[in-house]
N, C-alpha and C. Protein backbone atom coordinates (compact mmCIF):
# COMPACT_ATOMS: atom_id res chain seq x y z
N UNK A 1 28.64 22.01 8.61
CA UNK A 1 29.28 21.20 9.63
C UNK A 1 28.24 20.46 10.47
N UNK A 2 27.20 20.98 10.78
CA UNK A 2 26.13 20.66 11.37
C UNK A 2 25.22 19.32 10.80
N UNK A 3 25.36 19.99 9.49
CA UNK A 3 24.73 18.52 8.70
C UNK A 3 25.37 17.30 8.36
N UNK A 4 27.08 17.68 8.63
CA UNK A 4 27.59 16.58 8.04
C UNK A 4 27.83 15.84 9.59
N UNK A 5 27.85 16.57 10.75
CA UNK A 5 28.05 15.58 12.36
C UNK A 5 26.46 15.09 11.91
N UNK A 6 25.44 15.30 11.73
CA UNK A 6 24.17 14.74 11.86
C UNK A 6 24.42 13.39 11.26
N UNK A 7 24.94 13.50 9.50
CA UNK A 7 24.69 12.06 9.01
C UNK A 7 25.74 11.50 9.74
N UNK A 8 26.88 11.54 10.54
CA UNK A 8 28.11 10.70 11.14
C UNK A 8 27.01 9.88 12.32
N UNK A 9 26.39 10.60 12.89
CA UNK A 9 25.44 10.39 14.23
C UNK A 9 24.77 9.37 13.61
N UNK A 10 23.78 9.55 12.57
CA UNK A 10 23.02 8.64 11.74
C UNK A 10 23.93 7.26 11.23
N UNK A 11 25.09 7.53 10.87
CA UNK A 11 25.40 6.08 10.21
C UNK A 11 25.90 5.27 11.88
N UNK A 12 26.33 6.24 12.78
CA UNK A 12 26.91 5.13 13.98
C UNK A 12 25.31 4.76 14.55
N UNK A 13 24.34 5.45 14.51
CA UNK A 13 23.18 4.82 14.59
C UNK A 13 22.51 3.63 14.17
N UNK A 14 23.21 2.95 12.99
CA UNK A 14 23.08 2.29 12.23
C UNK A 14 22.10 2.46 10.72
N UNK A 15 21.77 3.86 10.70
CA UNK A 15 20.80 4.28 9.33
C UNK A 15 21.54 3.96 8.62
N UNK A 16 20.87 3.26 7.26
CA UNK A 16 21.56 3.09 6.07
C UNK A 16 20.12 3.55 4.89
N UNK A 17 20.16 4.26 4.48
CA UNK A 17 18.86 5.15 4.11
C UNK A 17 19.82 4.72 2.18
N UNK A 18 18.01 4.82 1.55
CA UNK A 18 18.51 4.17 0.21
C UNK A 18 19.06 5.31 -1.04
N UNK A 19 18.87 6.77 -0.29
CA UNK A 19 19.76 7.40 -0.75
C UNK A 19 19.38 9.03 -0.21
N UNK A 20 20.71 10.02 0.04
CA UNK A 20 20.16 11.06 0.82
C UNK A 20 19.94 12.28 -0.49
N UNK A 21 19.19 13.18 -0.22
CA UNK A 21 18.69 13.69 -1.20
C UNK A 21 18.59 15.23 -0.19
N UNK A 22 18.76 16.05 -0.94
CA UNK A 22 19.51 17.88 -0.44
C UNK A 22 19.59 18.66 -1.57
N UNK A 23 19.60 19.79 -1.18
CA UNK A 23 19.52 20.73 -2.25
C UNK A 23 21.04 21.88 -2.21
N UNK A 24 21.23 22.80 -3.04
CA UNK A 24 22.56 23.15 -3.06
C UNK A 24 22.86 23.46 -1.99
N UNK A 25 22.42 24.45 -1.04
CA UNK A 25 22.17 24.53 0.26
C UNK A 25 23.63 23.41 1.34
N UNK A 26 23.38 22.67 1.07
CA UNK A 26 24.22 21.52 1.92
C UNK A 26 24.98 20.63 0.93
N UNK A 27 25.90 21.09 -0.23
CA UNK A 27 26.10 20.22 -1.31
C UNK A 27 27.64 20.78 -1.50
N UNK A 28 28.35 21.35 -0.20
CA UNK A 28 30.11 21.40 -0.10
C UNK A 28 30.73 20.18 -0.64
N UNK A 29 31.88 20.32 -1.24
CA UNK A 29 32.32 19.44 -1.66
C UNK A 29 33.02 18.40 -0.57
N UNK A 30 33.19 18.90 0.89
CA UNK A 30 33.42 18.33 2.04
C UNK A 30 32.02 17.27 2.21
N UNK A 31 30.75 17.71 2.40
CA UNK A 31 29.05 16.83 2.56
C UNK A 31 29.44 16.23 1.43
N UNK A 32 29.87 15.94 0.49
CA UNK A 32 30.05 15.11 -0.49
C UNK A 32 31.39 13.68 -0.58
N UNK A 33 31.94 14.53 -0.17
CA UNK A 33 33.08 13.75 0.04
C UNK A 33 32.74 12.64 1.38
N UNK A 34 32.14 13.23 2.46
CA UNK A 34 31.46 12.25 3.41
C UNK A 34 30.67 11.03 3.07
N UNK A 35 29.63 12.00 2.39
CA UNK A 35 28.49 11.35 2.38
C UNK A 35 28.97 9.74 1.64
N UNK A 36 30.13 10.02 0.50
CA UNK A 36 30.49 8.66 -0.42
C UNK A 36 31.41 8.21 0.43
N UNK A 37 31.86 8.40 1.25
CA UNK A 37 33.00 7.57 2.24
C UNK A 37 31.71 6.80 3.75
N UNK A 38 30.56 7.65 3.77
CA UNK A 38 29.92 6.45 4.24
C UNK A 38 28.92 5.75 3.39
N UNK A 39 29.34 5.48 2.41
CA UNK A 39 28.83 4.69 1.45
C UNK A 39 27.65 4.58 1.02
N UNK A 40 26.96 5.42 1.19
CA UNK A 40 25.69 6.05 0.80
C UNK A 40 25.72 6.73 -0.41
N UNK A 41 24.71 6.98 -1.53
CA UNK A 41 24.06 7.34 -2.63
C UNK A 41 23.38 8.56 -1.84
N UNK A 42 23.87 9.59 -2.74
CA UNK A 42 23.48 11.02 -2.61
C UNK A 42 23.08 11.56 -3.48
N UNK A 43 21.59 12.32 -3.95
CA UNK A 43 21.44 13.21 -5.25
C UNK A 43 21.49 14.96 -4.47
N UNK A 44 21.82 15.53 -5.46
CA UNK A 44 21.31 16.79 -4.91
C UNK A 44 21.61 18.06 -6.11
N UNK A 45 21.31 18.52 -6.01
CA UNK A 45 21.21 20.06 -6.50
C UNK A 45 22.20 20.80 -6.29
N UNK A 46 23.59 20.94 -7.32
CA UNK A 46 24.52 21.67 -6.91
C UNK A 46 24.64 22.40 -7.98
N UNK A 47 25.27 23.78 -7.51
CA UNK A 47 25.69 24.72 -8.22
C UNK A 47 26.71 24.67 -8.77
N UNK A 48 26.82 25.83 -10.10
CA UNK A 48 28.66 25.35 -10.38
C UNK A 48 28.42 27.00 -10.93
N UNK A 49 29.63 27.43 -10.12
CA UNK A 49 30.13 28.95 -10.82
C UNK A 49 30.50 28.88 -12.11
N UNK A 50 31.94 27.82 -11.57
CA UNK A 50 32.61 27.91 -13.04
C UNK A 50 32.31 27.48 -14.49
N UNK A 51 33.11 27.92 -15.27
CA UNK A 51 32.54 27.55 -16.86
C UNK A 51 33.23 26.23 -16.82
N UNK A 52 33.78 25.17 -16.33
CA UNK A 52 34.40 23.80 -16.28
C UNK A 52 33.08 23.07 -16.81
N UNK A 53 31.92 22.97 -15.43
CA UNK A 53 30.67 22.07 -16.42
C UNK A 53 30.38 23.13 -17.30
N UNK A 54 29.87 24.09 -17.54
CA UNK A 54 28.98 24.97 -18.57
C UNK A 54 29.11 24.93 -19.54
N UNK A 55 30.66 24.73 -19.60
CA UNK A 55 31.24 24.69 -21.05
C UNK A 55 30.90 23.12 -22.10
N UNK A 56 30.48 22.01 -21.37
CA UNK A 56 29.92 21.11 -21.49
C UNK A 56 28.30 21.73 -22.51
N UNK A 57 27.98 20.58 -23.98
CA UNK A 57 26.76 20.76 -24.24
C UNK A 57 26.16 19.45 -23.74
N UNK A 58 24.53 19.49 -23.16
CA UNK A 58 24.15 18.82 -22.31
C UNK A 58 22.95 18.07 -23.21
N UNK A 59 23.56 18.04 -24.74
CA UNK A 59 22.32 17.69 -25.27
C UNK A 59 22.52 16.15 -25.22
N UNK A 60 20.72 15.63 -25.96
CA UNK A 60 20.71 14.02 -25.10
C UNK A 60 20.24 14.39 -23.90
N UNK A 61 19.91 13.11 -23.35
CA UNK A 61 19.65 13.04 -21.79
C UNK A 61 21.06 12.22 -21.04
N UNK A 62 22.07 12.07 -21.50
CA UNK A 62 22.99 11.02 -20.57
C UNK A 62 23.39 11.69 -19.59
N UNK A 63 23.92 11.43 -18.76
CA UNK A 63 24.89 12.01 -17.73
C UNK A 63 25.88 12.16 -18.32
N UNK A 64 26.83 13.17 -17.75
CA UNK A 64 28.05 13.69 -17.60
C UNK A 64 29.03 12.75 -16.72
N UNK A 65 29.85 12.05 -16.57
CA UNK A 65 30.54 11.40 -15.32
C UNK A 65 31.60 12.15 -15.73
N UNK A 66 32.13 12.29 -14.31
CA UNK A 66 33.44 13.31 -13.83
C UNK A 66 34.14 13.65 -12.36
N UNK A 67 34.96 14.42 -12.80
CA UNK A 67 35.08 15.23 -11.29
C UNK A 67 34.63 16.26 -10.90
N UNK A 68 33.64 16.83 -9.62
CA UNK A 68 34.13 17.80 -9.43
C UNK A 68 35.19 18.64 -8.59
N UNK A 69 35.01 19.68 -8.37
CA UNK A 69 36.23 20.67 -7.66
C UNK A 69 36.24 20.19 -6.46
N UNK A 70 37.40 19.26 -5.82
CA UNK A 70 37.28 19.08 -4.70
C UNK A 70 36.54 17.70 -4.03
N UNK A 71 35.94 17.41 -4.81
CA UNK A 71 34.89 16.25 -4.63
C UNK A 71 35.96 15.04 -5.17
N UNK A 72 36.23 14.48 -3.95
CA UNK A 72 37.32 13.03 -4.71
C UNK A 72 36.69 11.92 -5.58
N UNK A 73 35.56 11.88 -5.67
CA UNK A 73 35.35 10.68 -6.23
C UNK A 73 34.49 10.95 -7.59
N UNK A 74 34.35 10.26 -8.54
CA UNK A 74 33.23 10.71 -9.29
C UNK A 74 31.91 10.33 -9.54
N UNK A 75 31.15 12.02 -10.16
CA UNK A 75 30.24 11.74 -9.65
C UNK A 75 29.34 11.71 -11.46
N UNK A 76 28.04 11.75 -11.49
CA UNK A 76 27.51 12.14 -12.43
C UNK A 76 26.50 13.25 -12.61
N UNK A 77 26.92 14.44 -13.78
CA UNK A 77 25.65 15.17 -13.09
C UNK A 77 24.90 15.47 -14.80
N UNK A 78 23.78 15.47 -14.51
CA UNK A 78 22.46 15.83 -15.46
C UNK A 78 22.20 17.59 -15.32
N UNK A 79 21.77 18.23 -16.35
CA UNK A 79 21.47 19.32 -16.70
C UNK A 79 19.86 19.20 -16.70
N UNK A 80 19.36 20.05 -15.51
CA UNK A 80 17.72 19.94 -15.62
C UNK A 80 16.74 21.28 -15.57
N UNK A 81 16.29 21.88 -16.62
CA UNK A 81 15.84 23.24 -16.67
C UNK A 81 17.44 23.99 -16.58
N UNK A 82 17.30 24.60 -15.53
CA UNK A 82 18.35 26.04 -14.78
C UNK A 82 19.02 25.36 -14.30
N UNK A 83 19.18 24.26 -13.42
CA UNK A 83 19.97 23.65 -12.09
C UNK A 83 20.78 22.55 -12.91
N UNK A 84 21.83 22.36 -12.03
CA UNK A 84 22.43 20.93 -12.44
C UNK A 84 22.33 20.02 -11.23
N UNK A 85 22.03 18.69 -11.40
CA UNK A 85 22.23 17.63 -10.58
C UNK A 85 23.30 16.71 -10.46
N UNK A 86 23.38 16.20 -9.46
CA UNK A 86 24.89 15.34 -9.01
C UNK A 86 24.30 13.95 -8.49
N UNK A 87 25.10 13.08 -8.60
CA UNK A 87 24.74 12.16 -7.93
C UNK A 87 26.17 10.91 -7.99
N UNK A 88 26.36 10.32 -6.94
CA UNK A 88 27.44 9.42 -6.58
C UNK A 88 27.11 8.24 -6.87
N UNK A 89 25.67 7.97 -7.72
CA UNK A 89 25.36 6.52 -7.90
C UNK A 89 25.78 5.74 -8.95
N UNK A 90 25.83 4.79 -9.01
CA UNK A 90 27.06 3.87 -9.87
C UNK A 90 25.82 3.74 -11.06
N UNK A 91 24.39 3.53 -11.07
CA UNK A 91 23.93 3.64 -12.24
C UNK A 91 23.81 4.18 -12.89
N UNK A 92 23.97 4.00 -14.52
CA UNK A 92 24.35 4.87 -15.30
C UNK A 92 22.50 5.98 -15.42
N UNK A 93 22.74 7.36 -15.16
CA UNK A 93 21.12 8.05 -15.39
C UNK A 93 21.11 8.77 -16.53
N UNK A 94 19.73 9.38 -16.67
CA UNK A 94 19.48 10.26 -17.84
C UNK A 94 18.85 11.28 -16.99
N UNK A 95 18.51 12.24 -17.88
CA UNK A 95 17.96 13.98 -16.41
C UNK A 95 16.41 13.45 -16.89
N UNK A 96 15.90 12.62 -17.23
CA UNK A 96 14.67 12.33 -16.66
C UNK A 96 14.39 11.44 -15.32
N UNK A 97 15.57 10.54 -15.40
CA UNK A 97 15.54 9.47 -14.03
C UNK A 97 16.26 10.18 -12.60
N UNK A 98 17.25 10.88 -12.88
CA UNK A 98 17.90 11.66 -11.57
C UNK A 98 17.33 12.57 -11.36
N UNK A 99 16.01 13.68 -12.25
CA UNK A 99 15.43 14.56 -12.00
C UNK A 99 14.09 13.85 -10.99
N UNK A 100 13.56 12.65 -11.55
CA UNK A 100 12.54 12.34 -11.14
C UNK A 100 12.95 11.59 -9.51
N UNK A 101 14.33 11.05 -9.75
CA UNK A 101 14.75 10.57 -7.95
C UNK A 101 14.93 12.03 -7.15
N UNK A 102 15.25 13.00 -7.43
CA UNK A 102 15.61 14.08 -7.01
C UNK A 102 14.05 14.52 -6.06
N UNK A 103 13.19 14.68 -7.00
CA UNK A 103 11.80 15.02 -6.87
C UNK A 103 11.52 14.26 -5.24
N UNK A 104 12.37 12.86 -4.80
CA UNK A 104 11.74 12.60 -3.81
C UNK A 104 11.91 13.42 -2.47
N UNK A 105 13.14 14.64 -2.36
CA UNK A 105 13.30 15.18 -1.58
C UNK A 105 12.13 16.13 -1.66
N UNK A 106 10.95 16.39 -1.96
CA UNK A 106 9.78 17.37 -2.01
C UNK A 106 8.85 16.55 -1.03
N UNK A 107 8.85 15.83 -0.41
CA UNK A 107 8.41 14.92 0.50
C UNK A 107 9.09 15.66 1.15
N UNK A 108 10.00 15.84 1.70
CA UNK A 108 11.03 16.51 2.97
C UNK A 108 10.21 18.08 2.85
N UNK A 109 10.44 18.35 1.93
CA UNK A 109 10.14 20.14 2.08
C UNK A 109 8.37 20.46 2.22
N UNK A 110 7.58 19.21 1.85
CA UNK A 110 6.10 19.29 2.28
C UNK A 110 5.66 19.31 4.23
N UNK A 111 7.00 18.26 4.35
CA UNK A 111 6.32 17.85 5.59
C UNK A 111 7.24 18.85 6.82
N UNK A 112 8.59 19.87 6.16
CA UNK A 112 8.72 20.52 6.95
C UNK A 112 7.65 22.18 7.14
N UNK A 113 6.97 22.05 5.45
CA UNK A 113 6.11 22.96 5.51
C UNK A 113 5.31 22.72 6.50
N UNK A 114 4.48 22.13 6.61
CA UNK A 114 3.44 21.36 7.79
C UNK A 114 4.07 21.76 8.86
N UNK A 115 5.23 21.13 9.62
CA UNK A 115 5.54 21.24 10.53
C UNK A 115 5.94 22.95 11.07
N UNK A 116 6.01 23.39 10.40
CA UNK A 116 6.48 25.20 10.43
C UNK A 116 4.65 25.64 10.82
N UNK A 117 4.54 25.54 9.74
CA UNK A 117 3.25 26.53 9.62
C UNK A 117 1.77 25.77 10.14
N UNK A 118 1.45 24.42 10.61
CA UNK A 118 0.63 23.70 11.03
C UNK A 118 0.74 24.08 12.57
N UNK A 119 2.34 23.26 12.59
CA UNK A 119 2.10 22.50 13.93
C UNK A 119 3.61 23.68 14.49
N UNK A 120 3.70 24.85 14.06
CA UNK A 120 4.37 25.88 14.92
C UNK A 120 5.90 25.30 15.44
N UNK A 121 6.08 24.59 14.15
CA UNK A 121 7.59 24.05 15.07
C UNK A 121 8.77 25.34 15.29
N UNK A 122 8.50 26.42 14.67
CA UNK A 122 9.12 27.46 14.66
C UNK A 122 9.04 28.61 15.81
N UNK A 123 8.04 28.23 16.28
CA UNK A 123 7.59 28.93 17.50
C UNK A 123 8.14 28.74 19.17
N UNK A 124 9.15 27.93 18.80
CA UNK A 124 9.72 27.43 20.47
C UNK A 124 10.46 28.41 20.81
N UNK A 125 9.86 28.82 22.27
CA UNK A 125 10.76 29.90 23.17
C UNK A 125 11.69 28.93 24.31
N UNK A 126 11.79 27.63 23.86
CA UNK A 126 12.68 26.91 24.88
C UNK A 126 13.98 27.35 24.47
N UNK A 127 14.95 27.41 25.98
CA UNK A 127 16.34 27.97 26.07
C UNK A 127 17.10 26.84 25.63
N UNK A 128 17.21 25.39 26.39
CA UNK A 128 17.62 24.37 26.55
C UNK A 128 17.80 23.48 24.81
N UNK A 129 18.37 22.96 24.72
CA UNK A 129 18.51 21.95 23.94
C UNK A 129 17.34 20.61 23.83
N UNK A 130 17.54 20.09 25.30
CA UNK A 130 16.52 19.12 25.31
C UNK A 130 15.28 19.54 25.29
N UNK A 131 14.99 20.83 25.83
CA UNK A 131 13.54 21.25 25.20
C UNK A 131 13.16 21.49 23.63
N UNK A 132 14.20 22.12 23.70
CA UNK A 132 13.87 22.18 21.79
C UNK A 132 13.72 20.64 20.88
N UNK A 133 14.69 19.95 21.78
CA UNK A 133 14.75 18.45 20.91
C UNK A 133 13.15 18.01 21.33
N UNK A 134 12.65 18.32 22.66
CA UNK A 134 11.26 17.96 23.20
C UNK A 134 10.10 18.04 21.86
N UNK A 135 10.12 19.45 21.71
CA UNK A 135 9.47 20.69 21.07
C UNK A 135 9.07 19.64 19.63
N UNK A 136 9.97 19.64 19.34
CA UNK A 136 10.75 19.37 17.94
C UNK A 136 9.96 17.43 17.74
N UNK A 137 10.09 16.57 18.39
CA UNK A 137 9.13 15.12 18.83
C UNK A 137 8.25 15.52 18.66
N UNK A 138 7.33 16.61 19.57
CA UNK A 138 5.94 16.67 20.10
C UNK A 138 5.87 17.19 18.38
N UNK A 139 6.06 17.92 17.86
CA UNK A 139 5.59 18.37 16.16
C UNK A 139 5.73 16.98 15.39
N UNK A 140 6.66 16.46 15.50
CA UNK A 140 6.34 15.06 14.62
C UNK A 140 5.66 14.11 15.08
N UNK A 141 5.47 14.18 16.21
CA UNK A 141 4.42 13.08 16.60
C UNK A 141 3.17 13.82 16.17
N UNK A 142 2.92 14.95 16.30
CA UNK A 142 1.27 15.47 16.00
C UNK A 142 1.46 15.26 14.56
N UNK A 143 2.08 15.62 13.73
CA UNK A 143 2.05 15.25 12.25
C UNK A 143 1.68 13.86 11.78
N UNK A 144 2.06 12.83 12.60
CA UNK A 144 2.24 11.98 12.37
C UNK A 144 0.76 11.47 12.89
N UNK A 145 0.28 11.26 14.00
CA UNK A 145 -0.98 11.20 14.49
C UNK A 145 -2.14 11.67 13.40
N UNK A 146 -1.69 12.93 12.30
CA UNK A 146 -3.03 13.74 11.84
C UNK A 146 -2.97 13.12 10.79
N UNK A 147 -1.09 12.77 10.54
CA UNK A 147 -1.65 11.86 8.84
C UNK A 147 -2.19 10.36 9.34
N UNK A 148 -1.78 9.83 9.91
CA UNK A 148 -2.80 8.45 10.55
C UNK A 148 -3.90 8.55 10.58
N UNK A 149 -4.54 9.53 11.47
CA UNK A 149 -6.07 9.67 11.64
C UNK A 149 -6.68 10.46 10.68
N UNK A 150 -6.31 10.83 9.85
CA UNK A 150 -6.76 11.30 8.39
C UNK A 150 -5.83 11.43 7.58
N UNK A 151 -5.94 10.06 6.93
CA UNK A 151 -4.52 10.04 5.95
C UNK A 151 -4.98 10.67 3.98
N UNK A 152 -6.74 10.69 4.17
CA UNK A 152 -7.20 11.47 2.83
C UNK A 152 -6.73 12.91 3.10
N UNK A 153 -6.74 13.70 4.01
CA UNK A 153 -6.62 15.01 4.38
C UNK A 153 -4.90 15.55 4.18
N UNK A 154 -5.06 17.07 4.04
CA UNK A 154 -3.88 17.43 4.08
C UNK A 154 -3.45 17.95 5.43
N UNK A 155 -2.09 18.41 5.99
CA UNK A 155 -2.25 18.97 6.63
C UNK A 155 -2.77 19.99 7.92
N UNK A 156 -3.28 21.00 6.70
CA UNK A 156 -3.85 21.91 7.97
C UNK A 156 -5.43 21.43 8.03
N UNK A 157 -6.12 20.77 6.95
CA UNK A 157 -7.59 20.18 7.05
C UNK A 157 -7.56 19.47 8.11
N UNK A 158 -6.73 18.39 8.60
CA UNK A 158 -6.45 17.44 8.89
C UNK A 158 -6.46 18.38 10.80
N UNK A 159 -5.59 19.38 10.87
CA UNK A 159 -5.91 19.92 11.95
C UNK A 159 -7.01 20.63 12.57
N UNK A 160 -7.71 21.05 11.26
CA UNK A 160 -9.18 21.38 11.58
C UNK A 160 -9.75 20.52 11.98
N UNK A 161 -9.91 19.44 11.37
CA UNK A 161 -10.97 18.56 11.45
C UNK A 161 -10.99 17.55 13.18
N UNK A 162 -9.54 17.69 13.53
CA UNK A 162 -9.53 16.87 14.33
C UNK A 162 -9.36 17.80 15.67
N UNK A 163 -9.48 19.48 15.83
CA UNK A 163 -9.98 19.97 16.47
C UNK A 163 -11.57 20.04 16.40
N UNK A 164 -11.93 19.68 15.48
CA UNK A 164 -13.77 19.83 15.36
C UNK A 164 -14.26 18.81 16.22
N UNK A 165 -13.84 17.62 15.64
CA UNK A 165 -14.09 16.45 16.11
C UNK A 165 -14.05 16.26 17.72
N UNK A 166 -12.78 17.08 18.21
CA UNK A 166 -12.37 16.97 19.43
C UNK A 166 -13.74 17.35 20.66
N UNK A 167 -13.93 19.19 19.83
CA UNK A 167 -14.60 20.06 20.35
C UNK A 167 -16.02 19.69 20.59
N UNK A 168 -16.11 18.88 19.50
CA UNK A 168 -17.53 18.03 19.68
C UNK A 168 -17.61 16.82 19.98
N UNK A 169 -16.74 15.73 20.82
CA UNK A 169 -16.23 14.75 22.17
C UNK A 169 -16.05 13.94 20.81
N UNK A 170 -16.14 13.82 20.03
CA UNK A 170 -15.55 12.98 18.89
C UNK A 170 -14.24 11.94 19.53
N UNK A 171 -13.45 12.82 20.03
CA UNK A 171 -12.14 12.16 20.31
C UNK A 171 -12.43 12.84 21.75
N UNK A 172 -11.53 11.29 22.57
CA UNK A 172 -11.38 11.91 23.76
C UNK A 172 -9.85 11.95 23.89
N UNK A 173 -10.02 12.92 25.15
CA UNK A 173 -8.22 12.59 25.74
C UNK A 173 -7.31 11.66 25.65
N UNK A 174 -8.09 10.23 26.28
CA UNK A 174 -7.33 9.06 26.79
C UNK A 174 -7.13 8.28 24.96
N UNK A 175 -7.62 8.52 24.15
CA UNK A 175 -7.33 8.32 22.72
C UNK A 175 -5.84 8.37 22.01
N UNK A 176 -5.85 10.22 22.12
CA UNK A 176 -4.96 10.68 21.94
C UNK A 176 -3.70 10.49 22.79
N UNK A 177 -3.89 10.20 23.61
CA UNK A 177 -2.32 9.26 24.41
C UNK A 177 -2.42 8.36 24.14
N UNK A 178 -3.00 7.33 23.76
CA UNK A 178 -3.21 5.89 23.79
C UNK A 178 -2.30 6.01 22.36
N UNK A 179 -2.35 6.77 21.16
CA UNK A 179 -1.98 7.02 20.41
C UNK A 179 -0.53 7.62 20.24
N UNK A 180 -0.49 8.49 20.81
CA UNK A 180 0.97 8.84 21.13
C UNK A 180 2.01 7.80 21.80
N UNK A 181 1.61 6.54 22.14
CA UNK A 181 2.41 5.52 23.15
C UNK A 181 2.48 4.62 22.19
């Protein structure tokens, strides 16, 4: 419910993003049914209990187009390793092209790694909302600052280095705001 008020927030925002990408995790047949009524292209990683797809052989690379349970519209899904994929996009795919668009959500799960384990976004003892939303800026702006100012570096190098730098007047204060603005 949480994720699906987020993208409502996002489209009256005016985002029109070139396609949202999730893993089974957030892949109800309700987040689906949304996501194609705001007219957005969705891939994601959904599960299926039943033997309805299974019973399907997935040989070839084409897609499957269909329904699923609940999901009004149709969608297409590819068989990739273990998982099956879905997607609401009108071009026709093969599980090498929807596996490889899929892949772009690993960009999302790199940079929330970073943000967890770098830059402690997990660590907020704020009560409030707007602090946490605070909390939550100040980690993407430092992420964002470390891939700028060392965009060869990963991550946590990237935080070493620019505490080194710091410690040794490399960078001053008035920098690092000048930067943040």
């Amino acid at each position: 419910e949480l994720f699906q008020e987020l993208l409502k927030q996002l489209k009256a925002a005016g985002c029109e993003p070139k396609a949202v990408y999730f893993d089974n995790w957030y892949a109800a047949s309700d987040t689906l049914n949304l996501i194609h009524r705001l007219q957005w292209v969705f891939v994601c990683n959904r599960l299926f209990g039943g033997a309805q797809v299974r019973k399907y052989k997935f040989f070839g690379a084409s897609a499957l187009i269909g329904r699923l349970k609940g999901v009004k519209h149709k969608v297409q899904v590819v068989k990739h390793g273990d998982r099956f994929l879905a997607t609401n996009g009108l071009v026709p795919h093969t599980t090498r092209s929807l596996a490889r668009q899929y892949q772009n959500r690993w960009v999302i799960e790199t940079v929330f790694r970073a943000l967890k384990s770098v830059l402690h976004l997990e660590k907020c003892a704020c009560r409030t909302l707007r602090a946490q939303f605070n909390h939550l800026l100040a980690a993407i702006h430092a992420f964002n600052f470390l891939s700028r100012t060392f965009p060869d570096l990963g991550p946590e190098i990237a935080q070493r280095e620019f505490i080194r730098q710091y410690r040794a007047g490399q960078i001053k204060p008035q920098e690092i705001l000048r930067h943040a603005a």
